[in-house]
PDB file of N, CA and C in Angstrom:
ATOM      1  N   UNK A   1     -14.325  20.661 -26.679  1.00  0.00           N
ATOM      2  CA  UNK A   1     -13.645  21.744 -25.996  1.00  0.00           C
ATOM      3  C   UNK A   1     -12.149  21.697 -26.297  1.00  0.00           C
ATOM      4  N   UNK A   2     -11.543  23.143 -26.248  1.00  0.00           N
ATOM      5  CA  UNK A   2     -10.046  22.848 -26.467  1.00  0.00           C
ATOM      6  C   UNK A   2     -10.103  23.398 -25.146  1.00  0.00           C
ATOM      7  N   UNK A   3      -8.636  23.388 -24.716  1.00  0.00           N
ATOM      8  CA  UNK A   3      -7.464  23.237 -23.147  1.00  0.00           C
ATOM      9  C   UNK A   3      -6.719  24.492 -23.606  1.00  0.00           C
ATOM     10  N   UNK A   4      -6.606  25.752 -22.846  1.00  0.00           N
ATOM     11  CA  UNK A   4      -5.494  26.511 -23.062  1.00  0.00           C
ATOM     12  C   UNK A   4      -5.034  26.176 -21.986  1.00  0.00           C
ATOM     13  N   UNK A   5      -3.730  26.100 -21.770  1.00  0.00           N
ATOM     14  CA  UNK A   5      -3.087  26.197 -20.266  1.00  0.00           C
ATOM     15  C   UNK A   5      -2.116  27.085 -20.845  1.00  0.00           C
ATOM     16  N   UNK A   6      -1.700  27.807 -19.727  1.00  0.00           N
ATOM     17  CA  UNK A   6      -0.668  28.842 -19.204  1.00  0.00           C
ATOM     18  C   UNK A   6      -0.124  28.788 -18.103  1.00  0.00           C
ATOM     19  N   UNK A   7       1.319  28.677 -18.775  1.00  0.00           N
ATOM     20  CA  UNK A   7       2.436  29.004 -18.262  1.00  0.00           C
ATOM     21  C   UNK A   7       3.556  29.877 -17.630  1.00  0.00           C
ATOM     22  N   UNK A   8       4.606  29.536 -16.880  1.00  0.00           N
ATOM     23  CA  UNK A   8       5.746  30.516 -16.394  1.00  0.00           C
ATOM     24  C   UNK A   8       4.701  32.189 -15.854  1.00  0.00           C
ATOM     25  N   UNK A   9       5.623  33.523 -16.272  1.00  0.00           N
ATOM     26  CA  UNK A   9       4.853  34.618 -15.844  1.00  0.00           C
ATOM     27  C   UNK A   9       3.432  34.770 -16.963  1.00  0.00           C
ATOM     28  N   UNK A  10       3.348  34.026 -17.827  1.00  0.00           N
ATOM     29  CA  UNK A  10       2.247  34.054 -18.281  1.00  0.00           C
ATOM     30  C   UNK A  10       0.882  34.072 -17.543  1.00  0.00           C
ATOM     31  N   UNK A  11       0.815  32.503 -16.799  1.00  0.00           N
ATOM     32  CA  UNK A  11       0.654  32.346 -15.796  1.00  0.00           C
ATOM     33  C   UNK A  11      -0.048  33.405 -14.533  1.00  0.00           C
ATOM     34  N   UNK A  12       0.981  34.229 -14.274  1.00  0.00           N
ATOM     35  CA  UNK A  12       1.290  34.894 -12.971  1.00  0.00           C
ATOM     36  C   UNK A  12       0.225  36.407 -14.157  1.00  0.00           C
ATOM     37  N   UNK A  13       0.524  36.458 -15.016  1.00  0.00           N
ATOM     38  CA  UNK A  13       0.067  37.847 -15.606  1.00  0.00           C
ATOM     39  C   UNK A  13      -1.452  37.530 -15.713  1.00  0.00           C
ATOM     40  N   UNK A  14      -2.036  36.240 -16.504  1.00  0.00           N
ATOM     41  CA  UNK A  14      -3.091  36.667 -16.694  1.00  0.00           C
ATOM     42  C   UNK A  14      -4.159  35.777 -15.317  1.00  0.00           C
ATOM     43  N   UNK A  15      -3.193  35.224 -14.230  1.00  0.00           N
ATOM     44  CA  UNK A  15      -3.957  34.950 -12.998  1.00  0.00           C
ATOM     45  C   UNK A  15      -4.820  33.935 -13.094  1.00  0.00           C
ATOM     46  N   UNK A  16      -4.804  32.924 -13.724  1.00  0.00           N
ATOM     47  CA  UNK A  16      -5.828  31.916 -14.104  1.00  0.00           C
ATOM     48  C   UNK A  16      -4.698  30.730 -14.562  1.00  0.00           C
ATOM     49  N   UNK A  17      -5.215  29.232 -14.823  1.00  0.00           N
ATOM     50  CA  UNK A  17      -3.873  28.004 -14.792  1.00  0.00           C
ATOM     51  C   UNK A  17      -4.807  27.759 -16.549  1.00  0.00           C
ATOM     52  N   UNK A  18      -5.829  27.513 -16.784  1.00  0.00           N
ATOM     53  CA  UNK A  18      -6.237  27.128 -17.675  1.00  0.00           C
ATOM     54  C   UNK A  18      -7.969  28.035 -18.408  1.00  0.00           C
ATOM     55  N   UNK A  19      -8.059  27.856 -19.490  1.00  0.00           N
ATOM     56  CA  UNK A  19      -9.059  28.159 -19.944  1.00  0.00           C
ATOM     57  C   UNK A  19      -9.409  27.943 -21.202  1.00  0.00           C
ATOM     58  N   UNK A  20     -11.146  27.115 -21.260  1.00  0.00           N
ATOM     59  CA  UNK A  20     -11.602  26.305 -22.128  1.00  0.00           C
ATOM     60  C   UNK A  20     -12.453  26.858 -22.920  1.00  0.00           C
ATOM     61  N   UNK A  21     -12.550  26.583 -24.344  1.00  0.00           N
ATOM     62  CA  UNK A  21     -13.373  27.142 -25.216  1.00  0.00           C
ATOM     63  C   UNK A  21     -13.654  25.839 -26.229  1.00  0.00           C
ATOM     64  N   UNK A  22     -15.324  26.698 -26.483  1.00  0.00           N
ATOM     65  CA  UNK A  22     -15.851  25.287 -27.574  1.00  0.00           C
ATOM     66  C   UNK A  22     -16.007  25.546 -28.914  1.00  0.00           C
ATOM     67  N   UNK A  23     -14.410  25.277 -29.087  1.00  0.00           N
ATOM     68  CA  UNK A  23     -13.989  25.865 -30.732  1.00  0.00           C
ATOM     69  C   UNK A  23     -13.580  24.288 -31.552  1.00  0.00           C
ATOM     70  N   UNK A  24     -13.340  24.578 -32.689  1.00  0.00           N
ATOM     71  CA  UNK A  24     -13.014  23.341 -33.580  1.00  0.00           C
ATOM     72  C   UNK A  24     -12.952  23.601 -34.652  1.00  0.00           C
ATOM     73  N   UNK A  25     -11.472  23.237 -35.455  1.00  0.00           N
ATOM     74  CA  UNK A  25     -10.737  23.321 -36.747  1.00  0.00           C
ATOM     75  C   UNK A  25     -11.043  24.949 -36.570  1.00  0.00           C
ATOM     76  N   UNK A  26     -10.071  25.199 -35.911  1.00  0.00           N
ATOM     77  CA  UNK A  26      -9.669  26.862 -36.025  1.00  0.00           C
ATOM     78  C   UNK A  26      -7.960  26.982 -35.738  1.00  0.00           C
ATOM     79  N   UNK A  27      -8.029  28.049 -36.192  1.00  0.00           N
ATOM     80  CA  UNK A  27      -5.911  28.409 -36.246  1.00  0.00           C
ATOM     81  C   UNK A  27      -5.521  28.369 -35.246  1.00  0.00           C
ATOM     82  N   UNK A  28      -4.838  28.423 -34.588  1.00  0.00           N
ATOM     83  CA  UNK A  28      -4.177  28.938 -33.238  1.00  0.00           C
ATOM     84  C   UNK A  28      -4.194  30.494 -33.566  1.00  0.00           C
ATOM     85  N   UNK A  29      -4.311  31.130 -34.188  1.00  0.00           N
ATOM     86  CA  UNK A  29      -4.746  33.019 -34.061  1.00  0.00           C
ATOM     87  C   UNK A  29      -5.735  32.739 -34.172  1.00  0.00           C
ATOM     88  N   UNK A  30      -6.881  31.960 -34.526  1.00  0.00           N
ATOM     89  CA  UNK A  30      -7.902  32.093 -33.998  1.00  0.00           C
ATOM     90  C   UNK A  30      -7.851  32.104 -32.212  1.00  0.00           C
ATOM     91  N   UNK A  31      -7.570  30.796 -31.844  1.00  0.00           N
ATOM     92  CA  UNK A  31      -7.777  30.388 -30.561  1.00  0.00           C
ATOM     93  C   UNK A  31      -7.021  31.609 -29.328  1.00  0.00           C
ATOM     94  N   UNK A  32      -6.095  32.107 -30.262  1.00  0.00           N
ATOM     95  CA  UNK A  32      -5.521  33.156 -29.072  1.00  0.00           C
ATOM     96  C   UNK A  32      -6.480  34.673 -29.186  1.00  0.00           C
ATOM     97  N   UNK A  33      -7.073  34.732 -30.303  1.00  0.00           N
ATOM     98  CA  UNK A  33      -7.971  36.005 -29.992  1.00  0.00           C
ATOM     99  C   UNK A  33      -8.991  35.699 -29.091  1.00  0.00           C
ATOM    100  N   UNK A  34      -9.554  34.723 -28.966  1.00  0.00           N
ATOM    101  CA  UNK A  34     -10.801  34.147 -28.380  1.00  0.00           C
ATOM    102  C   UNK A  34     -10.697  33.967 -27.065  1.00  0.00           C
ATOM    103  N   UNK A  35      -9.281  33.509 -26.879  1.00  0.00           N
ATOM    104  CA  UNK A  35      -8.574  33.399 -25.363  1.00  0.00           C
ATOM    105  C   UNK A  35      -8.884  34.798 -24.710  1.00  0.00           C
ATOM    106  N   UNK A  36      -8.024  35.804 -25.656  1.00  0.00           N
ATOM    107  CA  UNK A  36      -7.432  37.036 -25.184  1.00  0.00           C
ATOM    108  C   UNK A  36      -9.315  37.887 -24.775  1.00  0.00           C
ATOM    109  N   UNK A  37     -10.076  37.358 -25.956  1.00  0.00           N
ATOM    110  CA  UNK A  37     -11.608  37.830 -25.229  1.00  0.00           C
ATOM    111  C   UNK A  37     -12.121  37.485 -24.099  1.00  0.00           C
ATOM    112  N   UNK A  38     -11.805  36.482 -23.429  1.00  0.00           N
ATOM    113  CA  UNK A  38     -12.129  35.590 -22.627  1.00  0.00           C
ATOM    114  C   UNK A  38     -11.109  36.084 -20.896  1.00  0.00           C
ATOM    115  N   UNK A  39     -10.142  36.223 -21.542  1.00  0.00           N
ATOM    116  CA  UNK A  39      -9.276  37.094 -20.362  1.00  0.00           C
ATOM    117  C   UNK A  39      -9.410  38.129 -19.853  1.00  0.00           C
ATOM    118  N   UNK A  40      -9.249  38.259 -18.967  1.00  0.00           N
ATOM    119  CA  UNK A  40      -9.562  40.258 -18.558  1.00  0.00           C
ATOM    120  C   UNK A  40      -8.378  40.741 -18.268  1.00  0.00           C
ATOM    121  N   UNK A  41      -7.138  39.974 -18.579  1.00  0.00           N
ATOM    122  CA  UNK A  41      -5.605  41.151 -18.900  1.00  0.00           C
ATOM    123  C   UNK A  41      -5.259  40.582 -19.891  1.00  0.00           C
ATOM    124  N   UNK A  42      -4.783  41.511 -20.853  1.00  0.00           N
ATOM    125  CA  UNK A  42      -4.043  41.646 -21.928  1.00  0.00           C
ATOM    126  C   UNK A  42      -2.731  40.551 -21.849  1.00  0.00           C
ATOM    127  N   UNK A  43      -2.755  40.444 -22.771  1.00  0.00           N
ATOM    128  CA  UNK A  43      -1.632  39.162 -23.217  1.00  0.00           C
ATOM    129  C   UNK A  43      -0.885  38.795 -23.853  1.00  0.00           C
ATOM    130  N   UNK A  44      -1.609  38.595 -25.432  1.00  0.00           N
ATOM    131  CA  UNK A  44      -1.643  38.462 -26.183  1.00  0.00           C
ATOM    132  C   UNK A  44       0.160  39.276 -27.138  1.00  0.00           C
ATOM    133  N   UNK A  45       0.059  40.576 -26.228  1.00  0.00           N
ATOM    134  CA  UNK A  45       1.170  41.126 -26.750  1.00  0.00           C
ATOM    135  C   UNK A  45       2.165  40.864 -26.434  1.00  0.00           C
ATOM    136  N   UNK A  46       2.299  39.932 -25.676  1.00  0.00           N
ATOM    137  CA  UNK A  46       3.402  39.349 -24.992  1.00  0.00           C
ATOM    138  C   UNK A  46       3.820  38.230 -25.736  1.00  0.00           C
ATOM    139  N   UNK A  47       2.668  37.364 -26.773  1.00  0.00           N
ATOM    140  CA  UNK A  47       3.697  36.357 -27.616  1.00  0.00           C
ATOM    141  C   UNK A  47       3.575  36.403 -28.768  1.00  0.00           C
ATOM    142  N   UNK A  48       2.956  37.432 -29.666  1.00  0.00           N
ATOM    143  CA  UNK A  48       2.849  37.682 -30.916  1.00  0.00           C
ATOM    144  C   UNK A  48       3.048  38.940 -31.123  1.00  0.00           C
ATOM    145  N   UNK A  49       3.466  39.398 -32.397  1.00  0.00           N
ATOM    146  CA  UNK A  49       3.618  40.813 -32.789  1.00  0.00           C
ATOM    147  C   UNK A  49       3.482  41.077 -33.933  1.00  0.00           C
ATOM    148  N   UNK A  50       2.801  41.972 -35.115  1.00  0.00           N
ATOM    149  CA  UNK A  50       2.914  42.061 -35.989  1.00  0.00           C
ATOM    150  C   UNK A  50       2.413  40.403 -36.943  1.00  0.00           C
ATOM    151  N   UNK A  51       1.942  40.077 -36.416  1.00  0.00           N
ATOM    152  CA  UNK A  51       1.316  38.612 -37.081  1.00  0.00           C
ATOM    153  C   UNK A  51       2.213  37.748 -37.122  1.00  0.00           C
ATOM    154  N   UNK A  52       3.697  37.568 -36.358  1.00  0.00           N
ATOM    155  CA  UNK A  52       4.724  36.658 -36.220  1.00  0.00           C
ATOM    156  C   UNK A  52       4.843  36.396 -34.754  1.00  0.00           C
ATOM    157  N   UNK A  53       4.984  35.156 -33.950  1.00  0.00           N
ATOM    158  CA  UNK A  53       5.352  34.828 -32.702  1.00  0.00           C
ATOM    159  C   UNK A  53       6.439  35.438 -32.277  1.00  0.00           C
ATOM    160  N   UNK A  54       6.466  36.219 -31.315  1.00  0.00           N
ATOM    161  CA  UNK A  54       7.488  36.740 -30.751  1.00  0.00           C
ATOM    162  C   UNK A  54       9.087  35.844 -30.075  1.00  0.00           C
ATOM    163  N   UNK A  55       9.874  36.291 -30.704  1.00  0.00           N
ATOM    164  CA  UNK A  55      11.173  35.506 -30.348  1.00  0.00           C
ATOM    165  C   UNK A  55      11.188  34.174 -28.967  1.00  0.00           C
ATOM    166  N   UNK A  56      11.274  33.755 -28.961  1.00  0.00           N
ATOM    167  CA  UNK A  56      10.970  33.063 -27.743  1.00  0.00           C
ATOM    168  C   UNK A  56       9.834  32.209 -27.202  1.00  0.00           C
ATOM    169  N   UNK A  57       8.938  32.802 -27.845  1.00  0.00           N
ATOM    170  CA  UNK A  57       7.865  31.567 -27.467  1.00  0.00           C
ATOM    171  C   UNK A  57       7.547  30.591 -27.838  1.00  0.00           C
ATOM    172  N   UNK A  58       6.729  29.977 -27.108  1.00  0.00           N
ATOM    173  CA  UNK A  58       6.448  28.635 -26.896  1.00  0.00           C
ATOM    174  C   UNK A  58       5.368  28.711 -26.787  1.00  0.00           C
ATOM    175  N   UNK A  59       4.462  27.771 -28.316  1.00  0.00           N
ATOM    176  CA  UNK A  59       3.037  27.530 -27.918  1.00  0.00           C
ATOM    177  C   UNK A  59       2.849  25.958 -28.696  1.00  0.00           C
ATOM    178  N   UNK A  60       2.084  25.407 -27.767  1.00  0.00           N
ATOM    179  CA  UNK A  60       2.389  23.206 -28.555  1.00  0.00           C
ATOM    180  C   UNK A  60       0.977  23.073 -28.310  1.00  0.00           C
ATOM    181  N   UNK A  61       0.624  22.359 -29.140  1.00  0.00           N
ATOM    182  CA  UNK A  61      -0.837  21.702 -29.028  1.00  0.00           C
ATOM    183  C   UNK A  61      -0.311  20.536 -28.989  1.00  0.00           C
ATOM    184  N   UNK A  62      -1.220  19.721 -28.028  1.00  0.00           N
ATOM    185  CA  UNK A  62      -0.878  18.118 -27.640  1.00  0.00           C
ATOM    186  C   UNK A  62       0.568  17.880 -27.937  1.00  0.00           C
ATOM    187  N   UNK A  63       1.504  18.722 -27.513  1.00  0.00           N
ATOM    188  CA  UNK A  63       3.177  18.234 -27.164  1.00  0.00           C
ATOM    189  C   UNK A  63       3.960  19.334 -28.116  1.00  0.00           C
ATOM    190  N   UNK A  64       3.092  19.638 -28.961  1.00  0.00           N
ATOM    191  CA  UNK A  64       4.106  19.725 -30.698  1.00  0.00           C
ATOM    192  C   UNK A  64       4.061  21.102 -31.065  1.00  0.00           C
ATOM    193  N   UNK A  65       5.602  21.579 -30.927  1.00  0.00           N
ATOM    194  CA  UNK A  65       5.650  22.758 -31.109  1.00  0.00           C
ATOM    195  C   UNK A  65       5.130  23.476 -32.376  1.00  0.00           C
ATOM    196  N   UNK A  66       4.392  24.431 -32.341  1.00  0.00           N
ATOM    197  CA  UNK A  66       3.890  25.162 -33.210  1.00  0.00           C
ATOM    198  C   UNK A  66       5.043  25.314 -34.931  1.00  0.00           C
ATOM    199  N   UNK A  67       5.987  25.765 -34.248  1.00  0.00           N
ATOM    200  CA  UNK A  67       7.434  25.961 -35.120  1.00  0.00           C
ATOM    201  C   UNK A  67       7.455  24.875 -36.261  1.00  0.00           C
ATOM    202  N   UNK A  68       7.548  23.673 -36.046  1.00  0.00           N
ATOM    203  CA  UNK A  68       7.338  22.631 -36.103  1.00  0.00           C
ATOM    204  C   UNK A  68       6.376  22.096 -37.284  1.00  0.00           C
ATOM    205  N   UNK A  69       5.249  22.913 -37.248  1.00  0.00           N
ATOM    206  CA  UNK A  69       4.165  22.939 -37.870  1.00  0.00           C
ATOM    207  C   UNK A  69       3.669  24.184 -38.952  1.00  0.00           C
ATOM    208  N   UNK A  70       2.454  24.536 -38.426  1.00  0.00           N
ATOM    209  CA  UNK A  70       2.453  25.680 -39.429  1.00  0.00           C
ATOM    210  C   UNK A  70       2.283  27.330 -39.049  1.00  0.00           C
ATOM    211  N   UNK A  71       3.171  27.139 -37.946  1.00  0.00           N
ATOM    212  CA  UNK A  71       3.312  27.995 -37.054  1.00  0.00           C
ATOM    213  C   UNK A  71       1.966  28.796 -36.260  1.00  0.00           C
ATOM    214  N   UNK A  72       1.484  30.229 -36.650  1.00  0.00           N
ATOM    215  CA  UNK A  72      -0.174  30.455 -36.230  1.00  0.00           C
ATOM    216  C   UNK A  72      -1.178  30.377 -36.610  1.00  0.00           C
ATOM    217  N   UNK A  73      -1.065  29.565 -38.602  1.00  0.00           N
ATOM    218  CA  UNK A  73      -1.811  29.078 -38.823  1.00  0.00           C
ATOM    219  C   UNK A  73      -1.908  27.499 -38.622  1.00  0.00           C
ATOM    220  N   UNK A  74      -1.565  27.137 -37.550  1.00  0.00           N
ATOM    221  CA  UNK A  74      -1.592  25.542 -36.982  1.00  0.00           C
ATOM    222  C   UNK A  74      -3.328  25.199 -37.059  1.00  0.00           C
ATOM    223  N   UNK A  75      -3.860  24.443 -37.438  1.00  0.00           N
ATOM    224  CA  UNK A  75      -4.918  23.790 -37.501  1.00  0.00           C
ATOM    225  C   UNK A  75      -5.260  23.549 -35.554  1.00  0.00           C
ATOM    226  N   UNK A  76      -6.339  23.740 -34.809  1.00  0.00           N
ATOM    227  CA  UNK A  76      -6.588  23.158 -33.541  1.00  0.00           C
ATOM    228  C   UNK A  76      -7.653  22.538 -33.752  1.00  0.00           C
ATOM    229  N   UNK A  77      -8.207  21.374 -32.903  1.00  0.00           N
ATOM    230  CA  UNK A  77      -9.694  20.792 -33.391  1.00  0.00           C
ATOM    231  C   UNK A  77     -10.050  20.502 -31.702  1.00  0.00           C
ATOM    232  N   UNK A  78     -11.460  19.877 -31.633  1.00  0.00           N
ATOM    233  CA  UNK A  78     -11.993  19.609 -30.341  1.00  0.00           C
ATOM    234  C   UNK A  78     -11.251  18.564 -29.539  1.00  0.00           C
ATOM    235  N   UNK A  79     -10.714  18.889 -28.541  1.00  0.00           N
ATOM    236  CA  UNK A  79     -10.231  17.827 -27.860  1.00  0.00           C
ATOM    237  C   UNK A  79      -8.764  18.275 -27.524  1.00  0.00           C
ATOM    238  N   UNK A  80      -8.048  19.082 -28.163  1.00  0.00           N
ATOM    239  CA  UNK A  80      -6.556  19.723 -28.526  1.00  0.00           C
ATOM    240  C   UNK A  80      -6.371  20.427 -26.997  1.00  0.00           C
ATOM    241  N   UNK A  81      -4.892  19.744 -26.438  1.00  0.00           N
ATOM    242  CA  UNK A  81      -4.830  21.213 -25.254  1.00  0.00           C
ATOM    243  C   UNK A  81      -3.484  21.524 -25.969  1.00  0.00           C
ATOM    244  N   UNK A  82      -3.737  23.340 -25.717  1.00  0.00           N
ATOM    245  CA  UNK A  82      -2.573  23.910 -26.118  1.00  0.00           C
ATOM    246  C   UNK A  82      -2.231  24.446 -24.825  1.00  0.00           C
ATOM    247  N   UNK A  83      -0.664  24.439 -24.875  1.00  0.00           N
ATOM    248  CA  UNK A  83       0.368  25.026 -23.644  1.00  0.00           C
ATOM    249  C   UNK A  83       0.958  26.443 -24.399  1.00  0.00           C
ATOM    250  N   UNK A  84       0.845  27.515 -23.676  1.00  0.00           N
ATOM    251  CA  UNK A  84       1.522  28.452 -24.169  1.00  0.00           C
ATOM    252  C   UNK A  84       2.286  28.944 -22.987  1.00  0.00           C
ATOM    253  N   UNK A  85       3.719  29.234 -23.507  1.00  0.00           N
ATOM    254  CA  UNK A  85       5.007  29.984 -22.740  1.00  0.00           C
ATOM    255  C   UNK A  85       5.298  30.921 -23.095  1.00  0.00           C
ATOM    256  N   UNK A  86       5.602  31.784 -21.892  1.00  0.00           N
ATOM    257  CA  UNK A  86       5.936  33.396 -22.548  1.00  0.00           C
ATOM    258  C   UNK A  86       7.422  33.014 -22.995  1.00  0.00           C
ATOM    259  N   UNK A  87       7.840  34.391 -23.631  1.00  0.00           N
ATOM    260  CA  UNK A  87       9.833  34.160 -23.886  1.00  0.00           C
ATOM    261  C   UNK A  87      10.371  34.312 -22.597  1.00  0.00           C
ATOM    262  N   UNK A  88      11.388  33.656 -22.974  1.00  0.00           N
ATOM    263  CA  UNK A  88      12.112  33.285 -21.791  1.00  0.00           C
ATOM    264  C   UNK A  88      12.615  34.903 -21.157  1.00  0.00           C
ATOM    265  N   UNK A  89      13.450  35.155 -20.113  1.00  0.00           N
ATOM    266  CA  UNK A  89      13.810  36.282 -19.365  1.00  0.00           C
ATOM    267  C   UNK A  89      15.033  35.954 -19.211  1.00  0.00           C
ATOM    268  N   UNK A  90      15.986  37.642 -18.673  1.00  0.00           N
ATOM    269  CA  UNK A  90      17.235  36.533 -17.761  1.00  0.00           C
ATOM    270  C   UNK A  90      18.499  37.795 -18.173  1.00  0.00           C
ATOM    271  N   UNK A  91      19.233  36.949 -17.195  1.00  0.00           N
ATOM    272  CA  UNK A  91      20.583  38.463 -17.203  1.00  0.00           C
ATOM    273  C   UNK A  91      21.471  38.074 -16.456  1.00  0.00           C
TER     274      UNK A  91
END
């Protein structure tokens, strides 16, 4: 099983703390379409756009920022929790 957890208004939008799927050696765009099936509010548009992560976010499998790596084609395997953060807010 992988671990999505959600974060900040992420969190608060799609009303749920975590959610598990029994995926392995898939992308992280895999894992977020599968999420976003699995959800019953929309999301998804909130941290990707156009096939690039939207300014600001934050998504880490076991600690490690995506950025870091190979961004949404990051490799996930069984056992992986990913944390995703919406962009930040503010004024």
């Amino acid at each position: 099983m992988i671990t999505i957890k959600f974060y900040s208004l992420l969190r608060l939008l799609v009303k749920v703390e975590q959610v598990e799927l029994a995926l392995d050696n898939v992308t992280i765009s895999q894992v977020l379409a599968e999420v976003q099936k699995k959800v019953n509010t929309p999301f998804l548009h909130k941290l990707v756009q156009g096939g690039s992560l939207i300014t600001g976010t934050v998504i880490l499998i076991n600690g490690r920022n995506i950025h870091h790596l190979h961004k949404l084609d990051s490799l996930v395997k069984r056992g992986d929790e990913i944390s995703l953060f919406p962009p930040g807010g503010g004024g």
